[in-house]
C-alpha atoms as a PDB file:
ATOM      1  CA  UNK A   1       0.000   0.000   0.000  1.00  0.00           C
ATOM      2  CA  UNK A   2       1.561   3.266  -1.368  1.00  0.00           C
ATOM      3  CA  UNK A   3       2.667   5.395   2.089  1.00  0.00           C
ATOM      4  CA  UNK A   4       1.529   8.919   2.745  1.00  0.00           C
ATOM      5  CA  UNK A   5       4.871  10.080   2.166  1.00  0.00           C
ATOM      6  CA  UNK A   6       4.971   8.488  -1.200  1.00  0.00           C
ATOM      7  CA  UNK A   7       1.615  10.318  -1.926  1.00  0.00           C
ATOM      8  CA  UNK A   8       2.441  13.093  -1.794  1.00  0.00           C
ATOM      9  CA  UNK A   9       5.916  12.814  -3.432  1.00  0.00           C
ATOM     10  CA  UNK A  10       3.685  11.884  -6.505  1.00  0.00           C
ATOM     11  CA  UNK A  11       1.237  15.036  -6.434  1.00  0.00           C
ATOM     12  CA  UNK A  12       4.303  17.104  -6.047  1.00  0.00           C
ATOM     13  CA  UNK A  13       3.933  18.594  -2.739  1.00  0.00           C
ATOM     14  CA  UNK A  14       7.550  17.666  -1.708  1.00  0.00           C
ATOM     15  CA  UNK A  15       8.034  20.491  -3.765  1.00  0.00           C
ATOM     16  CA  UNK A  16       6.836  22.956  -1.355  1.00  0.00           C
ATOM     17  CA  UNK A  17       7.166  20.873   1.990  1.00  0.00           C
ATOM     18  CA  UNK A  18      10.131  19.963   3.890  1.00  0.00           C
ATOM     19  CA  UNK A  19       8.621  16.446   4.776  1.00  0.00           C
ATOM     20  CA  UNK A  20      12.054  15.856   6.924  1.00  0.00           C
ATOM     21  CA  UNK A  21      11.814  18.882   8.672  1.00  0.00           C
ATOM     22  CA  UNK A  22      12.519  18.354  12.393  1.00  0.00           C
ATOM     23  CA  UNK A  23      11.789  14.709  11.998  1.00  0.00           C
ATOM     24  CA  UNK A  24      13.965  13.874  15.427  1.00  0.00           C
ATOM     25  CA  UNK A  25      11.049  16.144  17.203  1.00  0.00           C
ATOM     26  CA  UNK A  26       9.545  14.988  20.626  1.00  0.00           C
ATOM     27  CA  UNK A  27       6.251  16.276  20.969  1.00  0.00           C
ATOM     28  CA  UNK A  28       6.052  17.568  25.081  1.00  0.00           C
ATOM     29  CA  UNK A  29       2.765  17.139  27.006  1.00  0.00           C
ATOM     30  CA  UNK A  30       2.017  20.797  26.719  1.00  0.00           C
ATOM     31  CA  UNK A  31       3.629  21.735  23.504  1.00  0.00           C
ATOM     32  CA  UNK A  32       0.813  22.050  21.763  1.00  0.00           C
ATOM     33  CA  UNK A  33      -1.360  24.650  23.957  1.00  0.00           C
ATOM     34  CA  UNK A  34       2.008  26.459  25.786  1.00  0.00           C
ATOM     35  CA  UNK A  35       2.402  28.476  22.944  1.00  0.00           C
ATOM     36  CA  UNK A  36       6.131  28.506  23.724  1.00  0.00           C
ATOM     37  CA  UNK A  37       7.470  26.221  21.298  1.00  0.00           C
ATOM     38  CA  UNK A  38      10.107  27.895  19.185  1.00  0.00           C
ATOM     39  CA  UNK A  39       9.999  25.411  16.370  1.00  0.00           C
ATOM     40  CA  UNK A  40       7.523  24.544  14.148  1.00  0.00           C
ATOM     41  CA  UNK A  41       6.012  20.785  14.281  1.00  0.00           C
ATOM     42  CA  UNK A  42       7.364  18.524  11.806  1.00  0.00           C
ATOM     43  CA  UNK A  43       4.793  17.856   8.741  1.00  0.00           C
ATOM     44  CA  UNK A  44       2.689  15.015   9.661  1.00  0.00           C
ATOM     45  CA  UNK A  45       2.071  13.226   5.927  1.00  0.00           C
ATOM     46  CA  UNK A  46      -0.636  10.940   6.879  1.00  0.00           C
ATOM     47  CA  UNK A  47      -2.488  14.267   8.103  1.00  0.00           C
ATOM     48  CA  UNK A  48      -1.569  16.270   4.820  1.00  0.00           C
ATOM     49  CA  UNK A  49      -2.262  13.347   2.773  1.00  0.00           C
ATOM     50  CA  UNK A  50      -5.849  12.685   3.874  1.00  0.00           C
ATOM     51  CA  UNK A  51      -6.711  16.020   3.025  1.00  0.00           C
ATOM     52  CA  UNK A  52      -5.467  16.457  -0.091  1.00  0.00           C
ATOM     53  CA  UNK A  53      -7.229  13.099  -0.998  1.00  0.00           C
ATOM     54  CA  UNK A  54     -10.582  13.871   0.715  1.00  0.00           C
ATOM     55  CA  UNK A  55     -10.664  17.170  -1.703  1.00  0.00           C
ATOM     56  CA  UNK A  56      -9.751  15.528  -4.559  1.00  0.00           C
ATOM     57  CA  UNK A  57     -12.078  12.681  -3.815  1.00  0.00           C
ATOM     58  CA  UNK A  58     -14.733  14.898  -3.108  1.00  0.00           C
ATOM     59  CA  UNK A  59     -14.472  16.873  -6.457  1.00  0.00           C
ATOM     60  CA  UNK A  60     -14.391  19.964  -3.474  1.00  0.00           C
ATOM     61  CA  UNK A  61     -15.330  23.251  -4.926  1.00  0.00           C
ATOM     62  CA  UNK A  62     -14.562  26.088  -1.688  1.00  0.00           C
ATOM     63  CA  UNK A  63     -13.129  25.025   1.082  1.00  0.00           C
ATOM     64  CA  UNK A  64     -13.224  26.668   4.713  1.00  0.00           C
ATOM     65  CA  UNK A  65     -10.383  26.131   6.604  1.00  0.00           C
ATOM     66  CA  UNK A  66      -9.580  27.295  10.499  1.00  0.00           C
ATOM     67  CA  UNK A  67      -6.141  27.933  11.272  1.00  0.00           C
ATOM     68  CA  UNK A  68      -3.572  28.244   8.086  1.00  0.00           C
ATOM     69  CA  UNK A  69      -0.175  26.307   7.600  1.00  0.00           C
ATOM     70  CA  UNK A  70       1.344  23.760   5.464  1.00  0.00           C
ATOM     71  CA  UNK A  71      -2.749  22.009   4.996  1.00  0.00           C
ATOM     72  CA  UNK A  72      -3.646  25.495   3.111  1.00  0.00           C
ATOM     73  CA  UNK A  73      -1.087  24.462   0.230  1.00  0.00           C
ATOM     74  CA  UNK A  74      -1.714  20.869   0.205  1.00  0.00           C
ATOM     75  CA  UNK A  75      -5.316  22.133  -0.063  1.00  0.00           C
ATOM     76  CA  UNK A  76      -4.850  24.722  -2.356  1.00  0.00           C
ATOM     77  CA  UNK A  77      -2.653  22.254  -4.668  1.00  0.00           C
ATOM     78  CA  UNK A  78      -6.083  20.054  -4.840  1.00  0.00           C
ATOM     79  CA  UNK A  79      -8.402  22.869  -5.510  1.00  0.00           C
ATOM     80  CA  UNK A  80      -6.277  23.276  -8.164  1.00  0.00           C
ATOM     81  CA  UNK A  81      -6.430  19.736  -9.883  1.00  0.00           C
ATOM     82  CA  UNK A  82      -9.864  20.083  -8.948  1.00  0.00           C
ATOM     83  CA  UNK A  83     -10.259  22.470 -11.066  1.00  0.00           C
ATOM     84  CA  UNK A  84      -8.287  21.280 -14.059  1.00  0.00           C
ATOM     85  CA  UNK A  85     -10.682  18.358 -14.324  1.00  0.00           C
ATOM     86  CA  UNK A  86     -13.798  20.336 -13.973  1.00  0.00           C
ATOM     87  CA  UNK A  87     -12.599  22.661 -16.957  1.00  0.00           C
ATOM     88  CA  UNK A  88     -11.863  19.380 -18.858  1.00  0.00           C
ATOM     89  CA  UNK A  89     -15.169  18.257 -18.888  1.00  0.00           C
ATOM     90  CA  UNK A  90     -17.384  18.679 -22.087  1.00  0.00           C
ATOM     91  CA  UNK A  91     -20.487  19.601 -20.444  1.00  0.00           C
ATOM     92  CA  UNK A  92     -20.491  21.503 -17.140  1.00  0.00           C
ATOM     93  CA  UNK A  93     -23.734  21.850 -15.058  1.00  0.00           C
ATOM     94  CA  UNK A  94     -24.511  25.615 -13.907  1.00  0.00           C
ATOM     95  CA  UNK A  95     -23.601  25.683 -10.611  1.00  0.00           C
ATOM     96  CA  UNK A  96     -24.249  28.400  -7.715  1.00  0.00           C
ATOM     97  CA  UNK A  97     -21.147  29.477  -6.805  1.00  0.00           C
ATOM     98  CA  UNK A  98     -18.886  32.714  -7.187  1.00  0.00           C
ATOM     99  CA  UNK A  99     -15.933  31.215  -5.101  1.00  0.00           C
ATOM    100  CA  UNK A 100     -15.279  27.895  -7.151  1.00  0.00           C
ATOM    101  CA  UNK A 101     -11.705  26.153  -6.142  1.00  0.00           C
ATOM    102  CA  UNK A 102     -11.121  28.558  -3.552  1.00  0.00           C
ATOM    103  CA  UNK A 103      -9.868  28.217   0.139  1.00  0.00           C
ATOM    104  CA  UNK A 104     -10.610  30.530   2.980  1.00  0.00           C
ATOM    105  CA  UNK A 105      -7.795  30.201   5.493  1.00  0.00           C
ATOM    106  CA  UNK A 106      -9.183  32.087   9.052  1.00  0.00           C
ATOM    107  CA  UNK A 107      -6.353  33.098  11.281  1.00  0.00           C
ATOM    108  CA  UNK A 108      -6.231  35.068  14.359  1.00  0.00           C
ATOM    109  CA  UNK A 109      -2.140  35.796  14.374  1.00  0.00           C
ATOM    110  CA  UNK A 110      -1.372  38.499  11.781  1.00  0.00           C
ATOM    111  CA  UNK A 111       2.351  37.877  11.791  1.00  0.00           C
ATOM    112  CA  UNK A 112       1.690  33.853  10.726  1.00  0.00           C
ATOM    113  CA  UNK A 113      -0.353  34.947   7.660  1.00  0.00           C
ATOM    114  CA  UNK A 114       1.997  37.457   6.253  1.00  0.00           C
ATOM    115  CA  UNK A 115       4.926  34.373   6.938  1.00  0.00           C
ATOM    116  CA  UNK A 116       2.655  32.450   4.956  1.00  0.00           C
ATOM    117  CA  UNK A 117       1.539  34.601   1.964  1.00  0.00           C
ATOM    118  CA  UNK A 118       5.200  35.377   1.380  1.00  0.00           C
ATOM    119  CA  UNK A 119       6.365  31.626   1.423  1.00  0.00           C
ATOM    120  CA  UNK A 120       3.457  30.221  -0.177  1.00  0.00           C
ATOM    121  CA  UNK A 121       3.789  28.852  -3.927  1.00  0.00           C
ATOM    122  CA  UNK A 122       3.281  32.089  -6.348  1.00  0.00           C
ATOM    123  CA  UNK A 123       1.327  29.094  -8.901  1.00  0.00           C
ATOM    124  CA  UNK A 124      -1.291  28.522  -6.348  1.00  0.00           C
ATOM    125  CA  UNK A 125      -2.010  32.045  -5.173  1.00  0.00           C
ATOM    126  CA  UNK A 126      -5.081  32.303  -7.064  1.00  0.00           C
ATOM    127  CA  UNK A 127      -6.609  29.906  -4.907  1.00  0.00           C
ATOM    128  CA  UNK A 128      -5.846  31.243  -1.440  1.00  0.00           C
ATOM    129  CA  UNK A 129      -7.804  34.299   0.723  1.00  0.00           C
ATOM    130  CA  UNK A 130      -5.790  34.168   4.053  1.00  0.00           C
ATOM    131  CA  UNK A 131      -8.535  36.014   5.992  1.00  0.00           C
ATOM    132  CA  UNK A 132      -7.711  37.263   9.590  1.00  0.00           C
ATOM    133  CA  UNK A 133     -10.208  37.946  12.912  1.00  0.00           C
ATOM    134  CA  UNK A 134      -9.689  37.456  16.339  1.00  0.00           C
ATOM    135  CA  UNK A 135     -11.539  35.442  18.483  1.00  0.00           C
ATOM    136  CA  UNK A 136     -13.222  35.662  21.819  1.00  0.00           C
ATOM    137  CA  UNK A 137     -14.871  33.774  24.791  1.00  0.00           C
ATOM    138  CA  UNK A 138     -18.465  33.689  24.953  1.00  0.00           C
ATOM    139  CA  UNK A 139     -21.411  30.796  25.857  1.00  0.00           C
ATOM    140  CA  UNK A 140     -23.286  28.220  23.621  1.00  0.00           C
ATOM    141  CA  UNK A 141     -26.178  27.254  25.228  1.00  0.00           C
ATOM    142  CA  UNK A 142     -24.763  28.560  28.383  1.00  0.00           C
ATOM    143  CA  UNK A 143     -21.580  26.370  28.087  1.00  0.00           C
ATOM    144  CA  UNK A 144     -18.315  27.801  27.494  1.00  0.00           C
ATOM    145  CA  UNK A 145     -16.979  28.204  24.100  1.00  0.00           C
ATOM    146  CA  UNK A 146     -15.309  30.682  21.620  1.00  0.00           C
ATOM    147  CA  UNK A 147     -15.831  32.567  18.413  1.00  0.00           C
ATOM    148  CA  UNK A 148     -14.179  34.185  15.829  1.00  0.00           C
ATOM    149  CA  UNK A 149     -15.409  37.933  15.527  1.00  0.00           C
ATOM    150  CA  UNK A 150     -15.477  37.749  11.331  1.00  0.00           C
ATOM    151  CA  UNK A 151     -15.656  34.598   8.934  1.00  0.00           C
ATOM    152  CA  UNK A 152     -15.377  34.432   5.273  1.00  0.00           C
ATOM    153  CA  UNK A 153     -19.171  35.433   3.764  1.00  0.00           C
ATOM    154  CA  UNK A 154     -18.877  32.335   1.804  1.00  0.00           C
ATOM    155  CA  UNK A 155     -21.000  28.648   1.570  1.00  0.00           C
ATOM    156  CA  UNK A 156     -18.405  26.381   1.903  1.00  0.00           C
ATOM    157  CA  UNK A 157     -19.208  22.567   0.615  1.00  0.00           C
ATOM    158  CA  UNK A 158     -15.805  21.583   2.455  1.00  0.00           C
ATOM    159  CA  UNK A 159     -14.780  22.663   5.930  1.00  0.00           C
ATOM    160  CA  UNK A 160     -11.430  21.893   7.955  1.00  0.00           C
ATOM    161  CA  UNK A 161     -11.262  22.567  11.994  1.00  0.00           C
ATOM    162  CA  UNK A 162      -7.719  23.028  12.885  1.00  0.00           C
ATOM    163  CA  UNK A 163      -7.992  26.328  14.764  1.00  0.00           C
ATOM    164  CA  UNK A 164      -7.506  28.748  16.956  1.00  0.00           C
ATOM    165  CA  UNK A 165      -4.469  28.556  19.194  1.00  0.00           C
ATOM    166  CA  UNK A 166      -6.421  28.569  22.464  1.00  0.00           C
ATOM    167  CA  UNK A 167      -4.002  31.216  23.290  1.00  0.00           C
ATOM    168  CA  UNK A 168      -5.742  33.602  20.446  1.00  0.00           C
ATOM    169  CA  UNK A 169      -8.580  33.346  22.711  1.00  0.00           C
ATOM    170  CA  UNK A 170      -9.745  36.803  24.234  1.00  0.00           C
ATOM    171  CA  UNK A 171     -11.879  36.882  27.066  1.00  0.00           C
ATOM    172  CA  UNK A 172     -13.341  35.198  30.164  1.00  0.00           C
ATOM    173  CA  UNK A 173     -16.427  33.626  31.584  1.00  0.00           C
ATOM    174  CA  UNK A 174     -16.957  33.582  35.241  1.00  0.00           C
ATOM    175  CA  UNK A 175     -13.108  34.181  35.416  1.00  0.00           C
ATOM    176  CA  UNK A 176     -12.149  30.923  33.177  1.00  0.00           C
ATOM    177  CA  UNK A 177     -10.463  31.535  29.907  1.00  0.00           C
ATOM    178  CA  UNK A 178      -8.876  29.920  27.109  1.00  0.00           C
ATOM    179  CA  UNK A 179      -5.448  30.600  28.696  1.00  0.00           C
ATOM    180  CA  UNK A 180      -5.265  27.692  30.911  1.00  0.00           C
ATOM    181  CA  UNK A 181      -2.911  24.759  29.617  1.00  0.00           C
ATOM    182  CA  UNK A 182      -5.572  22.025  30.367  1.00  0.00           C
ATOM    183  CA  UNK A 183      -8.438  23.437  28.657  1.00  0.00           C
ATOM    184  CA  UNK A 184      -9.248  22.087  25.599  1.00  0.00           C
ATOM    185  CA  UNK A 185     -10.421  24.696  22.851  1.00  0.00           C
ATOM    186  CA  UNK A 186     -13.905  24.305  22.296  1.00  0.00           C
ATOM    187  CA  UNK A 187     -15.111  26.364  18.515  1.00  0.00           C
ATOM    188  CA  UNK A 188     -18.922  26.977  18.118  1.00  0.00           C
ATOM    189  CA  UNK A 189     -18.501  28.900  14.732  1.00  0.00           C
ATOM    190  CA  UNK A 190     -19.851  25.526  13.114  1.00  0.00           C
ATOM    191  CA  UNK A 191     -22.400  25.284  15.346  1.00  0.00           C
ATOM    192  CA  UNK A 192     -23.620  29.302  13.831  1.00  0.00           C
ATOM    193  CA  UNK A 193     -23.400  28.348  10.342  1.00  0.00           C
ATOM    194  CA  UNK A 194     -25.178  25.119  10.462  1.00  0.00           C
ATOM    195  CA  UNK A 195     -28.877  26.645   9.087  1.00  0.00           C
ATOM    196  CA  UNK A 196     -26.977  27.758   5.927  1.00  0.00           C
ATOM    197  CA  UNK A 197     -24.905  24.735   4.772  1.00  0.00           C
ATOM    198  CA  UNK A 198     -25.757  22.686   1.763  1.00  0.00           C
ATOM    199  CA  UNK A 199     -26.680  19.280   2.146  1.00  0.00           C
ATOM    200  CA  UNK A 200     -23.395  17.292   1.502  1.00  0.00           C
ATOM    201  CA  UNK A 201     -20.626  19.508   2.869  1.00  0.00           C
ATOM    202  CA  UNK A 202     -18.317  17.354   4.634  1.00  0.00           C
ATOM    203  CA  UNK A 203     -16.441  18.659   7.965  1.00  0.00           C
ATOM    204  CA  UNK A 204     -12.924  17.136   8.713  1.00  0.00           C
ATOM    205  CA  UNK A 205     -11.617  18.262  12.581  1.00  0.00           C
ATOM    206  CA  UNK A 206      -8.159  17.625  12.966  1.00  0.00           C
ATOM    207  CA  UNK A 207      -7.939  16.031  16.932  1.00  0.00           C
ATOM    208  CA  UNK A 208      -9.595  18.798  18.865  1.00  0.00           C
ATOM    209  CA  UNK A 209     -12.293  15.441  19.946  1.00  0.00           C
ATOM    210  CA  UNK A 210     -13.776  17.006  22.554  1.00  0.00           C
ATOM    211  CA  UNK A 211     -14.609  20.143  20.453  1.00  0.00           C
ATOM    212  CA  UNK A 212     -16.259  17.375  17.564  1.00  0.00           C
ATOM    213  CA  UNK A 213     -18.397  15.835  20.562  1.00  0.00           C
ATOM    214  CA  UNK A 214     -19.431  19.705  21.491  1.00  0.00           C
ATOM    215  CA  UNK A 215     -20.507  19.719  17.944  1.00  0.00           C
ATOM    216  CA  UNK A 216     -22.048  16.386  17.289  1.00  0.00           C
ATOM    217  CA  UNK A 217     -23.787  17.484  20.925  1.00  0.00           C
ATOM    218  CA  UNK A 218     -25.704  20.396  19.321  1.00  0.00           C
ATOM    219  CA  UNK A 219     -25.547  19.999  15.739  1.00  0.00           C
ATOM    220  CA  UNK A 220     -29.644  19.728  15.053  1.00  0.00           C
ATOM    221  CA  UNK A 221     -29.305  18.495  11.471  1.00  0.00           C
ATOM    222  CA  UNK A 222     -28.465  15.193   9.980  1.00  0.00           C
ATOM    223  CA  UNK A 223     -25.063  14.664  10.605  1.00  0.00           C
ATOM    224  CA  UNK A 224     -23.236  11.488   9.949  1.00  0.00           C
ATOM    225  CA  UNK A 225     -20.060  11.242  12.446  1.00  0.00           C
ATOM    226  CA  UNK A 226     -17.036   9.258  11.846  1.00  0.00           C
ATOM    227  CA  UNK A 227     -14.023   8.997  14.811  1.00  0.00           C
ATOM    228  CA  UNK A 228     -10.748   7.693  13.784  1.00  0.00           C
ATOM    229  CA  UNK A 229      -9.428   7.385  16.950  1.00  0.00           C
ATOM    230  CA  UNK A 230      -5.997   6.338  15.308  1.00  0.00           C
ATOM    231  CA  UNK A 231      -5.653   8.931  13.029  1.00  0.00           C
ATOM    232  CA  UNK A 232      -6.815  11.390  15.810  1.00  0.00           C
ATOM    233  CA  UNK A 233      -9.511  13.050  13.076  1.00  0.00           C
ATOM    234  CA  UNK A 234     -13.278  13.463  13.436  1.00  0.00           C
ATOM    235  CA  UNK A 235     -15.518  13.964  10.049  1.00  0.00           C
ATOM    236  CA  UNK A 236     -18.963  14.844  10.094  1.00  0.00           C
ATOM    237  CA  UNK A 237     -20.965  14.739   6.451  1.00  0.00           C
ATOM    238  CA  UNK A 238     -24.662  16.364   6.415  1.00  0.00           C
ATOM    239  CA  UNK A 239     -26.334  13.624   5.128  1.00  0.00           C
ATOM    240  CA  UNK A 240     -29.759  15.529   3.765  1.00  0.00           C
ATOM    241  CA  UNK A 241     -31.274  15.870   0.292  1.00  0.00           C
ATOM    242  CA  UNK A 242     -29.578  18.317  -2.123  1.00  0.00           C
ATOM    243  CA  UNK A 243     -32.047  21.532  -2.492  1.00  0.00           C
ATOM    244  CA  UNK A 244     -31.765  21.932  -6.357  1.00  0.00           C
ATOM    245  CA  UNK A 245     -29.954  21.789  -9.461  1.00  0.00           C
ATOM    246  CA  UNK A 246     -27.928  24.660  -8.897  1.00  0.00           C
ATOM    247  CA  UNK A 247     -26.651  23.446  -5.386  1.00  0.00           C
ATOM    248  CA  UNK A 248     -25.322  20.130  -6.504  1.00  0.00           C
ATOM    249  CA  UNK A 249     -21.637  18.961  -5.390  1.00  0.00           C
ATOM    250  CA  UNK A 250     -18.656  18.328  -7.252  1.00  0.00           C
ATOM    251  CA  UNK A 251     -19.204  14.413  -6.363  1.00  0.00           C
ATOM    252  CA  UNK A 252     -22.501  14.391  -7.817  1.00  0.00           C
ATOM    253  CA  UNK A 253     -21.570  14.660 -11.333  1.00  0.00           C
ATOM    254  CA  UNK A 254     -17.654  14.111 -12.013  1.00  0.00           C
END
C-alpha cells in the first residue's frame, strides 16, 4: 500500500514541503497549547495526505479552513487539480457558486499569515484568501466556548477545523479563559453556520475530539459522524437531500 509520504511525493507537494523537517522532534505534554514552542512541528504526511485526498475525492469546490499552515497548500494544490478536471469536462452543469476552487484560510495571528503569503507557492495564489479575525470567549447554550469575531461570507461545501491557538482566545467567563494549559479549545462557529450549509458539505476536525463531541452534541441536522481514533480526526458529512440543481456537489456529477 503506497505510504503517505509516497503520496504526496507523486502530487508534487515535496516540492513545497520539507517532509524531513525536524523529523527527530519529541512532541512535550504541553507543547501544543504552551504556545512557547520555538519550532515549528514537523509535517505530519498521513495528516496532509488525507486532506489532499478527501478534496480531490470529493471533487471539493470552496473550502473553509480554520487555522492556516502547510494544509492550506496541500489544499490549495487540490483545488487546483480540482479544477483542471472540472474545466476538462465537455459539459459543465450551472452551478451556484462565485468562489469555485477557492480556500478561505481564518487566522487570528497576523504575523503567521503574512509568513505564509510570502512563502506560499506564487502558482497557487489564485486559490488562497488568508482572511484574519480574532476570536473571543463567549457561551453556547450557556456552556463555554469561543468565536471568531469575522468569517469568510462564503458557503463552503468543504470545511477543515484546525484552529484557533487557544491562546488567540480573548476573554473570560466567570473568570475561566482559554489561557489555561488544560483546557481544551472548544469552537462553536460551526455550530452558527449550520442553518446555511448545503446538504453534503463534509467537515474534517483535525484532533480537537472534545470540540467534535461539542458539535455532534448540538448539531440539530443530519449529521453522519465518523471517529478515527488512530488517526486522531473526526468527520462529520450532512447527510440531507440536495435543495436543487444549482446546489449540486462536485461528487454528484464528475
Amino acid at each position: 500500500m503506497q505510504s503517505a509520504k509516497e503520496y504526496l511525493i507523486q502530487e508534487g507537494l515535496n516540492k513545497y514541503i520539507k517532509l524531513d523537517v525536524n523529523a527527530d522532534f519529541k512532541e512535550g505534554v504541553f507543547d501544543a497549547v504552551s504556545g512557547k514552542l520555538n519550532i515549528p512541528f514537523p509535517p505530519v504526511a498521513e495528516d496532509l495526505a488525507r486532506l489532499h485526498r478527501l478534496i480531490r475525492k470529493r471533487k471539493a469546490f470552496t473550502v473553509l479552513e480554520f487555522g492556516s499552515g502547510l494544509s492550506t497548500i496541500v489544499m490549495a494544490d487540490a483545488l487546483s487539480k480540482n479544477k483542471a478536471d472540472f474545466l476538462a469536462l465537455e459539459e459543465k452543469p450551472e452551478l451556484r457558486n462565485r468562489f469555485m476552487f477557492q480556500i478561505f484560510s481564518v487566522e487570528s495571528d497576523k504575523q503567521w499569515i503574512e509568513h505564509s503569503q510570502s512563502n506560499f507557492p506564487k502558482h497557487l495564489l489564485e486559490h488562497v484568501n488568508f482572511h484574519y479575525s480574532e476570536i473571543k470567549i463567549d457561551t453556547f447554550n450557556g456552556r463555554i466556548c469561543h468565536f471568531y469575531d469575522n468569517l469568510p461570507d462564503i458557503v463552503p461545501d468543504f470545511i477543515y477545523l484546525d484552529g484557533p491557538n487557544p491562546k488567540d482566545v480573548k476573554g473570560n467567563v466567570n473568570g475561566m479563559t482559554f489561557q489555561c494549559d488544560e483546557r481544551t479549545v472548544m469552537a462553536a462557529d460551526l455550530l452558527l453556520m449550520e442553518s446555511i450549509l448545503l446538504p453534503g458539505t463534509f467537515i474534517l476536525v483535525d484532533g480537537r475530539t472534545n470540540n467534535a463531541r461539542f458539535l455532534k452534541k448540538n448539531f440539530q441536522r443530519n449529521f453522519e459522524m465518523s471517529w478515527d481514533k488512530d488517526g486522531d480526526v473526526t468527520s462529520f458529512e450532512l447527510q440531507e437531500e440536495r435543495l436543487g440543481k444549482y446546489n449540486i456537489l462536485g461528487s454528484d456529477f464528475y
